[in-house]
ModelCIF file with pLDDT and N, C-alpha, C, O atoms, coordinates in Angstrom:
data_MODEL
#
_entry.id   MODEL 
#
_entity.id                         1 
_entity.type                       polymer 
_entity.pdbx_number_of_molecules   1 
#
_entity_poly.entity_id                      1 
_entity_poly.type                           'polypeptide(L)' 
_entity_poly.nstd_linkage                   no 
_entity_poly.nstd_monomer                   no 
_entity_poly.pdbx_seq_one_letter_code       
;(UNK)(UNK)(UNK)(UNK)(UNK)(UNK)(UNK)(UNK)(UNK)(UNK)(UNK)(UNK)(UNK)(UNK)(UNK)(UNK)
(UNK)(UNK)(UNK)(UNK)(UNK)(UNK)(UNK)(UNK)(UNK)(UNK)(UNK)(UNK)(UNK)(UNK)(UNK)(UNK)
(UNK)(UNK)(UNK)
;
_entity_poly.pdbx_seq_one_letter_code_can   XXXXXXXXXXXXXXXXXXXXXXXXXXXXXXXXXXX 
_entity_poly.pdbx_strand_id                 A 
#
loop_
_entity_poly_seq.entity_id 
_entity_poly_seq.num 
_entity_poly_seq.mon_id 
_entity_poly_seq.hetero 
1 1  UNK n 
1 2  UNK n 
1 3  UNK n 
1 4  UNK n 
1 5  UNK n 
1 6  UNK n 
1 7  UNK n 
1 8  UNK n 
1 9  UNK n 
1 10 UNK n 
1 11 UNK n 
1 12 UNK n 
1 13 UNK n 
1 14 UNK n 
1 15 UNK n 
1 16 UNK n 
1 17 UNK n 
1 18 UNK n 
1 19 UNK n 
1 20 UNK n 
1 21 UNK n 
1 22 UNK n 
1 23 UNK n 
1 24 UNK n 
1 25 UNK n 
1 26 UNK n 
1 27 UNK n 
1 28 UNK n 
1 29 UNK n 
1 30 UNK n 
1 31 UNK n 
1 32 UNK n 
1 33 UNK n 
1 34 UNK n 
1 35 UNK n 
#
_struct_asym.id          A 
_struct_asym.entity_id   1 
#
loop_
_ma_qa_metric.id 
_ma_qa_metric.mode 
_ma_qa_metric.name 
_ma_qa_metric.software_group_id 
_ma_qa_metric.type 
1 global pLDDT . pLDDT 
2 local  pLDDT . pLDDT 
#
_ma_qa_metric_global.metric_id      1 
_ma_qa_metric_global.metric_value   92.71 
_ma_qa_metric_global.model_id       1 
_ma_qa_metric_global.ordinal_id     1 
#
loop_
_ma_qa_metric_local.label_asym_id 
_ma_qa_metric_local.label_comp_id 
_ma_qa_metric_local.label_seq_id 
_ma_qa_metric_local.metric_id 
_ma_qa_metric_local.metric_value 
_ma_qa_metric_local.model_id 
_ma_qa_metric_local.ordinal_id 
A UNK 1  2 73.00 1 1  
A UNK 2  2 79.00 1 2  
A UNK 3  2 85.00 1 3  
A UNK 4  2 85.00 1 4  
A UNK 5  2 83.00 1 5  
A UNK 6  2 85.00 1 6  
A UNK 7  2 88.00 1 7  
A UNK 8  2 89.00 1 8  
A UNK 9  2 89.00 1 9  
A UNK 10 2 89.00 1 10 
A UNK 11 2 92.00 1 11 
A UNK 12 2 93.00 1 12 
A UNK 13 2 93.00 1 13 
A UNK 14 2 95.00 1 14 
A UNK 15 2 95.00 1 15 
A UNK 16 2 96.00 1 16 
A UNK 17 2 96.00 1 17 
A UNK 18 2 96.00 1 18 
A UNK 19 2 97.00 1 19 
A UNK 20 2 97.00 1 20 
A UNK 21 2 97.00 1 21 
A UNK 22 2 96.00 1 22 
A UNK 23 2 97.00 1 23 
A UNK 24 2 97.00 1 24 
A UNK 25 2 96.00 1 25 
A UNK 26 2 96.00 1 26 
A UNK 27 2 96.00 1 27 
A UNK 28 2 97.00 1 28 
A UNK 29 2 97.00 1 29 
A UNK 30 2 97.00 1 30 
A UNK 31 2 96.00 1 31 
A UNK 32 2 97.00 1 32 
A UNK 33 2 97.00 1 33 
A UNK 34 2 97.00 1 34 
A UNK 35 2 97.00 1 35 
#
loop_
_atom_site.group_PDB 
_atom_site.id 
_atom_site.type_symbol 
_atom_site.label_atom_id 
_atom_site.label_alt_id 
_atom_site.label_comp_id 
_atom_site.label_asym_id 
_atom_site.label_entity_id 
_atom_site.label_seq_id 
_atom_site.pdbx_PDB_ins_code 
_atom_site.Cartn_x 
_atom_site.Cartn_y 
_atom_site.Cartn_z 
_atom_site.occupancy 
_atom_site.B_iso_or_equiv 
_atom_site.pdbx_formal_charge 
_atom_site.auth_seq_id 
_atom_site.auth_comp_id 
_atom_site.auth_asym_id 
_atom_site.auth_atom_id 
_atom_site.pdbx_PDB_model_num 
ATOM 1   N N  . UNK A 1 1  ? 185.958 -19.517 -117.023 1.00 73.00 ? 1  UNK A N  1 
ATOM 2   C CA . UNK A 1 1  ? 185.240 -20.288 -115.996 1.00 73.00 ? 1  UNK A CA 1 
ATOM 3   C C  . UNK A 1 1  ? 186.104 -20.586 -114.785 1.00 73.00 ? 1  UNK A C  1 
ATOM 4   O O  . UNK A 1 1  ? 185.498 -21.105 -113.848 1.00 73.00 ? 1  UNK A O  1 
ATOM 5   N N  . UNK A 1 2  ? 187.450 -20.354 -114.614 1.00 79.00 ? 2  UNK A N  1 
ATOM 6   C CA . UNK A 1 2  ? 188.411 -20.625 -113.383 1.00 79.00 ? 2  UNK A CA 1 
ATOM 7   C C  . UNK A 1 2  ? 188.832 -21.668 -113.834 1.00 79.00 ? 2  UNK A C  1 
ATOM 8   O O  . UNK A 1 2  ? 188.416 -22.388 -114.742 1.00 79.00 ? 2  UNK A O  1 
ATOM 9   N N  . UNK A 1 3  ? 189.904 -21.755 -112.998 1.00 85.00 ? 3  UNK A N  1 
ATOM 10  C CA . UNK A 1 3  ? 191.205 -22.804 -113.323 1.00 85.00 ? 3  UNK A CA 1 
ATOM 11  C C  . UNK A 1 3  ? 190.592 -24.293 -112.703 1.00 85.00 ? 3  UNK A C  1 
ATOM 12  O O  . UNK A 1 3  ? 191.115 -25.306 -113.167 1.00 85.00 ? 3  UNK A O  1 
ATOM 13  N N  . UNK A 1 4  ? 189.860 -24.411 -112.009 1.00 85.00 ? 4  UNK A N  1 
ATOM 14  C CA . UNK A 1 4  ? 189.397 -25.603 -111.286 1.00 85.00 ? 4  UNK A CA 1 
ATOM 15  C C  . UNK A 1 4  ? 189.145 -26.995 -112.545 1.00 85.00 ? 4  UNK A C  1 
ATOM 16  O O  . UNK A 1 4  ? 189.756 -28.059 -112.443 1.00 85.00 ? 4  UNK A O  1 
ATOM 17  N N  . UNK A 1 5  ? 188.597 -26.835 -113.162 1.00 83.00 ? 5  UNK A N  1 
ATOM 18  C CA . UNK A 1 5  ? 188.505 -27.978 -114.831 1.00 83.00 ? 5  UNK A CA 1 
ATOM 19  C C  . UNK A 1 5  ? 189.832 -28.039 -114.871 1.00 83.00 ? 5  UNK A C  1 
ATOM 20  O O  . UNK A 1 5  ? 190.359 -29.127 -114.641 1.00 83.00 ? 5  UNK A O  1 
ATOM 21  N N  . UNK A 1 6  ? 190.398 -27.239 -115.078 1.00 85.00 ? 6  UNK A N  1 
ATOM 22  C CA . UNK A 1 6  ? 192.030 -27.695 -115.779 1.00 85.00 ? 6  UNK A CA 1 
ATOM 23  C C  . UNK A 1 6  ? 192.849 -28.004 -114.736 1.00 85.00 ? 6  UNK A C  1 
ATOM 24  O O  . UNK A 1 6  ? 193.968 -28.483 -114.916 1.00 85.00 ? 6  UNK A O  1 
ATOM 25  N N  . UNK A 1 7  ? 192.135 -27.642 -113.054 1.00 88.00 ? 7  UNK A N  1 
ATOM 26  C CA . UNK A 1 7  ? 193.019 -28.528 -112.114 1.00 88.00 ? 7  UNK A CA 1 
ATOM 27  C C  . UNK A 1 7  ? 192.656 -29.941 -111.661 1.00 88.00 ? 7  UNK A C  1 
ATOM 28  O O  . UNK A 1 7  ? 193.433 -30.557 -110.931 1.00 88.00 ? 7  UNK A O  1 
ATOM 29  N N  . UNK A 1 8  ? 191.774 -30.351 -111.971 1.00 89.00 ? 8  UNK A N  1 
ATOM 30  C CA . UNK A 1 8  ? 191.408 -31.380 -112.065 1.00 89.00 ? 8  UNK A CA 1 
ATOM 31  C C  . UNK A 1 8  ? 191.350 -32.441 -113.017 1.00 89.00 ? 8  UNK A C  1 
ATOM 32  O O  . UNK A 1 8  ? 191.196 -33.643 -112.800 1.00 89.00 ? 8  UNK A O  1 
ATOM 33  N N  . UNK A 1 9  ? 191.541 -31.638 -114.460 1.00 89.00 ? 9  UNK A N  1 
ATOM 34  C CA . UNK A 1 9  ? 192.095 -32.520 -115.583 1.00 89.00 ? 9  UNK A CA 1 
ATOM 35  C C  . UNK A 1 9  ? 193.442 -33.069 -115.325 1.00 89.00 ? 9  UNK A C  1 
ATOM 36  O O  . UNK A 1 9  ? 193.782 -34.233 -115.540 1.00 89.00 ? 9  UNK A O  1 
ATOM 37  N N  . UNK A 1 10 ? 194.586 -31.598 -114.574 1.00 89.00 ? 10 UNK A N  1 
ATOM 38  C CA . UNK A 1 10 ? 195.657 -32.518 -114.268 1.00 89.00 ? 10 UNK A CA 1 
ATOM 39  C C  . UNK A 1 10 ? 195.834 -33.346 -113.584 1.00 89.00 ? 10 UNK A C  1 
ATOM 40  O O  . UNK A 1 10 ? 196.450 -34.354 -113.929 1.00 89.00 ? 10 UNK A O  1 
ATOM 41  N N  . UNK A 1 11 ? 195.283 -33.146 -112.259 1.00 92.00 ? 11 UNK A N  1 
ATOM 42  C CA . UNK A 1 11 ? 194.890 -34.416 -110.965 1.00 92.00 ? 11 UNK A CA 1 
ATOM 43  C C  . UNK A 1 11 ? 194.948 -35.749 -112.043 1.00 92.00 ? 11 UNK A C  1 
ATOM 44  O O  . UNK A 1 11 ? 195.802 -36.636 -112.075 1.00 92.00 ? 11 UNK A O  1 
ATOM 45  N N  . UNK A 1 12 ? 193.902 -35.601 -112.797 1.00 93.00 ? 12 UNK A N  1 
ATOM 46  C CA . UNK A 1 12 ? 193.290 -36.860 -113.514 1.00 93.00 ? 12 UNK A CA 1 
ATOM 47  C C  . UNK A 1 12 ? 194.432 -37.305 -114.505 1.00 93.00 ? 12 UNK A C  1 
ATOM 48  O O  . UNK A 1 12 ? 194.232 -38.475 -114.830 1.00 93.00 ? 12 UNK A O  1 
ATOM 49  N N  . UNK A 1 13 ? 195.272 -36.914 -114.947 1.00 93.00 ? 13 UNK A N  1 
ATOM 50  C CA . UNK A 1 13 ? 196.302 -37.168 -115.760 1.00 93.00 ? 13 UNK A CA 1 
ATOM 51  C C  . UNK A 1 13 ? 197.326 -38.265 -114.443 1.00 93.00 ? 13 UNK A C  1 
ATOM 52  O O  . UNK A 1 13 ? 197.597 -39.463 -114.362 1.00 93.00 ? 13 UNK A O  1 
ATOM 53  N N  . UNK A 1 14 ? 197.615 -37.076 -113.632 1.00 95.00 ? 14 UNK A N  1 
ATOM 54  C CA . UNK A 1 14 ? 198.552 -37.813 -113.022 1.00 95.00 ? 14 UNK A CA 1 
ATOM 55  C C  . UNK A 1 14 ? 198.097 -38.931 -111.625 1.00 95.00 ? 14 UNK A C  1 
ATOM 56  O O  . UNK A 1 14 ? 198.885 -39.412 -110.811 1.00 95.00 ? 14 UNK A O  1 
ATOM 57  N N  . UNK A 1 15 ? 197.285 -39.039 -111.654 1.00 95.00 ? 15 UNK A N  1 
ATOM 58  C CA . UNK A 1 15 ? 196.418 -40.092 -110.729 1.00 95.00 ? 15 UNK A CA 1 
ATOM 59  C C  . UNK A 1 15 ? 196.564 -41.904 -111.431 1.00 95.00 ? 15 UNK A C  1 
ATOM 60  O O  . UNK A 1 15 ? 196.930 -42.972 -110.940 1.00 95.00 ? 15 UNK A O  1 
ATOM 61  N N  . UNK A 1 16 ? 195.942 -41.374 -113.106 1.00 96.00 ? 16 UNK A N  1 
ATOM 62  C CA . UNK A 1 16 ? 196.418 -42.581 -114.415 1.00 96.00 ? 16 UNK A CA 1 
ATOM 63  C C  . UNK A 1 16 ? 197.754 -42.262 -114.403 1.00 96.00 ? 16 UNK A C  1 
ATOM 64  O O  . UNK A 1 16 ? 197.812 -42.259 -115.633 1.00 96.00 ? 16 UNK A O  1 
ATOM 65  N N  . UNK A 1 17 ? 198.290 -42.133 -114.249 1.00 96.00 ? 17 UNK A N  1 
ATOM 66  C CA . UNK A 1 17 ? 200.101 -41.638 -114.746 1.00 96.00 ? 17 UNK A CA 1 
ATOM 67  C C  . UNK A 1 17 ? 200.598 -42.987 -113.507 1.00 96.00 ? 17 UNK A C  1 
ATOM 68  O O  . UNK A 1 17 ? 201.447 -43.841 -113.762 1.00 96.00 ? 17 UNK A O  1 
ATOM 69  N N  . UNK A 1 18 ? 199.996 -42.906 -112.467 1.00 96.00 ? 18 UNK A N  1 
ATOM 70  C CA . UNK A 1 18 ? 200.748 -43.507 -111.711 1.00 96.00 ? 18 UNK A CA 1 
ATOM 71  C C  . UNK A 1 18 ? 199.904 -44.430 -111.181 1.00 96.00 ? 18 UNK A C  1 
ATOM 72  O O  . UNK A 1 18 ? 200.175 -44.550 -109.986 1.00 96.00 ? 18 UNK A O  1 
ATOM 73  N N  . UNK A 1 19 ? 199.004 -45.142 -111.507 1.00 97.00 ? 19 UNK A N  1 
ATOM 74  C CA . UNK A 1 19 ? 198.068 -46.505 -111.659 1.00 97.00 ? 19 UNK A CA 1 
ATOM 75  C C  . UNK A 1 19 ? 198.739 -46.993 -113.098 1.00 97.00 ? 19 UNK A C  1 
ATOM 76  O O  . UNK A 1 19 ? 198.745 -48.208 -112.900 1.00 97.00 ? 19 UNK A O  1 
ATOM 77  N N  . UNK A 1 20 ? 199.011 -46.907 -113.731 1.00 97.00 ? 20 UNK A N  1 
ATOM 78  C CA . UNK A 1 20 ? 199.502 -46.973 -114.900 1.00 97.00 ? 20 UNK A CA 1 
ATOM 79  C C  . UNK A 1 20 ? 200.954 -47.466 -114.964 1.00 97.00 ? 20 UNK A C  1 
ATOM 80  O O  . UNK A 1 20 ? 201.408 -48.283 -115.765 1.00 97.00 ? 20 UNK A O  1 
ATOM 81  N N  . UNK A 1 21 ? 201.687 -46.742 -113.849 1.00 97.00 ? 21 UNK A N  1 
ATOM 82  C CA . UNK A 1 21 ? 202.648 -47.321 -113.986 1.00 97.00 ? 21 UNK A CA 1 
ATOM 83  C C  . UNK A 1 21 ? 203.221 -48.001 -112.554 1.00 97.00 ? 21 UNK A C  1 
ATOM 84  O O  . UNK A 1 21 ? 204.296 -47.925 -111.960 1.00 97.00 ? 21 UNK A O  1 
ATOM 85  N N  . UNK A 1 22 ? 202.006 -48.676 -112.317 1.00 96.00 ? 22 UNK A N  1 
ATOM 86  C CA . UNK A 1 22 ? 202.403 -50.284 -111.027 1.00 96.00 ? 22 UNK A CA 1 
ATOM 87  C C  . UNK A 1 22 ? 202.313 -51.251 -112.184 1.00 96.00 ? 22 UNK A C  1 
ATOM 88  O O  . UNK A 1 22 ? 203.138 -52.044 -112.638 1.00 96.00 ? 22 UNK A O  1 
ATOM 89  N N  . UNK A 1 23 ? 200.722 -50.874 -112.627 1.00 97.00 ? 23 UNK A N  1 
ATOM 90  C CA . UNK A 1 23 ? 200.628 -52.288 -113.639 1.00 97.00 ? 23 UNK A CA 1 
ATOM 91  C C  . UNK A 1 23 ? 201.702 -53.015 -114.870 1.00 97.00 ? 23 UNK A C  1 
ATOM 92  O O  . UNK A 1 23 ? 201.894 -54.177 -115.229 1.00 97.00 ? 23 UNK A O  1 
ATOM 93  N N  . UNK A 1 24 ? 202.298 -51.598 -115.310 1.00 97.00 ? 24 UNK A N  1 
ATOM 94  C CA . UNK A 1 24 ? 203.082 -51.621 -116.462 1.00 97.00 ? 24 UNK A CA 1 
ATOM 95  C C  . UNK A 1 24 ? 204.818 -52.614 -115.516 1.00 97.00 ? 24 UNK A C  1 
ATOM 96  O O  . UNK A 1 24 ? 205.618 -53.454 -115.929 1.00 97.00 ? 24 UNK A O  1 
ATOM 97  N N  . UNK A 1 25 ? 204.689 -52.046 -114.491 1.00 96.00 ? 25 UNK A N  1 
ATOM 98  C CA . UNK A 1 25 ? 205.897 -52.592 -113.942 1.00 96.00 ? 25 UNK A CA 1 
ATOM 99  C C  . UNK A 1 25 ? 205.902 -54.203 -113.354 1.00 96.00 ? 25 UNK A C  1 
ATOM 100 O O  . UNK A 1 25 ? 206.622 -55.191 -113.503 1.00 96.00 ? 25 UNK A O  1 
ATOM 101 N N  . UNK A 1 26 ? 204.892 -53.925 -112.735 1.00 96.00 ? 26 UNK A N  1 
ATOM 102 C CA . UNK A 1 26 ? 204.080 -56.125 -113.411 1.00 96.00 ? 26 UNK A CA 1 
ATOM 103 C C  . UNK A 1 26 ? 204.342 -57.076 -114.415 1.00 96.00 ? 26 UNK A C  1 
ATOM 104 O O  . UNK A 1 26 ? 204.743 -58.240 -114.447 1.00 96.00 ? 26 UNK A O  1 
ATOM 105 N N  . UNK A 1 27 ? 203.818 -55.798 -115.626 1.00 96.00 ? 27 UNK A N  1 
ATOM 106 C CA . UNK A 1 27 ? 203.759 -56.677 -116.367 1.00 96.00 ? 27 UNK A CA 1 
ATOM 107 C C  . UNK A 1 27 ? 205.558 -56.832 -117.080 1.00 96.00 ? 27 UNK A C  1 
ATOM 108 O O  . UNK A 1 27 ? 205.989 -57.872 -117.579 1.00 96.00 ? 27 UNK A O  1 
ATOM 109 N N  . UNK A 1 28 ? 206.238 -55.717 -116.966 1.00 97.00 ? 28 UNK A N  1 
ATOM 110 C CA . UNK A 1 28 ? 207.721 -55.861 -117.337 1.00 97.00 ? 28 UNK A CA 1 
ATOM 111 C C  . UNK A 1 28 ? 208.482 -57.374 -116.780 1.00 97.00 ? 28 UNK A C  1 
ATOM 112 O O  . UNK A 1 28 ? 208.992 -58.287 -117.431 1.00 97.00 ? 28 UNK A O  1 
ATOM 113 N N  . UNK A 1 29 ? 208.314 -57.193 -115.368 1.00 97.00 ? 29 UNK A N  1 
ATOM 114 C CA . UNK A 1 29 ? 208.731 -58.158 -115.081 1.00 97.00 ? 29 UNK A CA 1 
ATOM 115 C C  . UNK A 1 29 ? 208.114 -59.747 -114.997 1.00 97.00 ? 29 UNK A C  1 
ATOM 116 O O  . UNK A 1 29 ? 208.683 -60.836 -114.914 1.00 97.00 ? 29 UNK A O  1 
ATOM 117 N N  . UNK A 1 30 ? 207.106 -59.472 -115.041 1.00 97.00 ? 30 UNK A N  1 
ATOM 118 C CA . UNK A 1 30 ? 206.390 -60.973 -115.756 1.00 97.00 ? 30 UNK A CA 1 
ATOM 119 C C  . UNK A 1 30 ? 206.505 -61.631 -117.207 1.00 97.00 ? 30 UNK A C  1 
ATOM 120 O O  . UNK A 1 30 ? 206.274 -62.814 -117.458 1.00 97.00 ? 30 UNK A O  1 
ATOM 121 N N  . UNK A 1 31 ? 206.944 -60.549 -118.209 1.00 96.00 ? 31 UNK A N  1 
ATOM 122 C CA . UNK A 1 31 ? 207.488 -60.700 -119.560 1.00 96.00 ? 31 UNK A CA 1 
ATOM 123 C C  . UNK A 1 31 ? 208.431 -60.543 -119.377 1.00 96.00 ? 31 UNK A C  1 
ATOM 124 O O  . UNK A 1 31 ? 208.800 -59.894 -120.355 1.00 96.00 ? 31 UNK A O  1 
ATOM 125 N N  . UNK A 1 32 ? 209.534 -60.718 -118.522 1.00 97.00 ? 32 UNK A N  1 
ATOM 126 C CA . UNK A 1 32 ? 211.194 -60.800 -118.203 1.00 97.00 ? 32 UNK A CA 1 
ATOM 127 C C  . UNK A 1 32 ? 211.951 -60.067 -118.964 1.00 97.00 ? 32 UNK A C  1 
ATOM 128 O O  . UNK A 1 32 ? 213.037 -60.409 -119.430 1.00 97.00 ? 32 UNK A O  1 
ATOM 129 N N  . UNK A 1 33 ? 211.184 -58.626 -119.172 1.00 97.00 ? 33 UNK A N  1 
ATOM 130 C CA . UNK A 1 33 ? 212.007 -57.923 -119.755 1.00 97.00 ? 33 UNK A CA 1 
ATOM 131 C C  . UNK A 1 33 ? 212.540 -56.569 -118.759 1.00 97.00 ? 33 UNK A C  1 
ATOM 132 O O  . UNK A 1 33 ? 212.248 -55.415 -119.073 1.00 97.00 ? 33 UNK A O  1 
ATOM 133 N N  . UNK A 1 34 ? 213.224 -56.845 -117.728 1.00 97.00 ? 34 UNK A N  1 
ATOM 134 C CA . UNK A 1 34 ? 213.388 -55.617 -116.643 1.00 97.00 ? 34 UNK A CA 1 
ATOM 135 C C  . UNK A 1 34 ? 214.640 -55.311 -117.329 1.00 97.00 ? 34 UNK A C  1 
ATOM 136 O O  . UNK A 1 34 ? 214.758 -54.098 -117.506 1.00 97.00 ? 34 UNK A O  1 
ATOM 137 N N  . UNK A 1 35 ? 215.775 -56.119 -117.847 1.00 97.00 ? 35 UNK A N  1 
ATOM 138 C CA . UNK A 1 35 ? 216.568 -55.505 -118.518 1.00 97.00 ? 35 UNK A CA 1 
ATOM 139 C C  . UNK A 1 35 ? 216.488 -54.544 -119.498 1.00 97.00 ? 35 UNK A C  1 
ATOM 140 O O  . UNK A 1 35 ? 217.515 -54.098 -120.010 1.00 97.00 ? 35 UNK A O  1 
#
């Protein structure tokens, strides 16, 4: 069927990949664990 599904599955991986990791970095430092 063409690569377009599986280029857009990755889009979609890395779109959450990196919404994913603002929040996660929030919450590190709000649980005072940046060390």
């Amino acid at each position: 069927t063409g690569e377009d599904q599986l280029w857009r599955y990755n889009c979609q991986d890395a779109v959450i990949t990196f919404e994913v990791a603002a929040v996660e970095q929030a919450n590190v430092d709000s649980m005072r664990l940046r060390e």
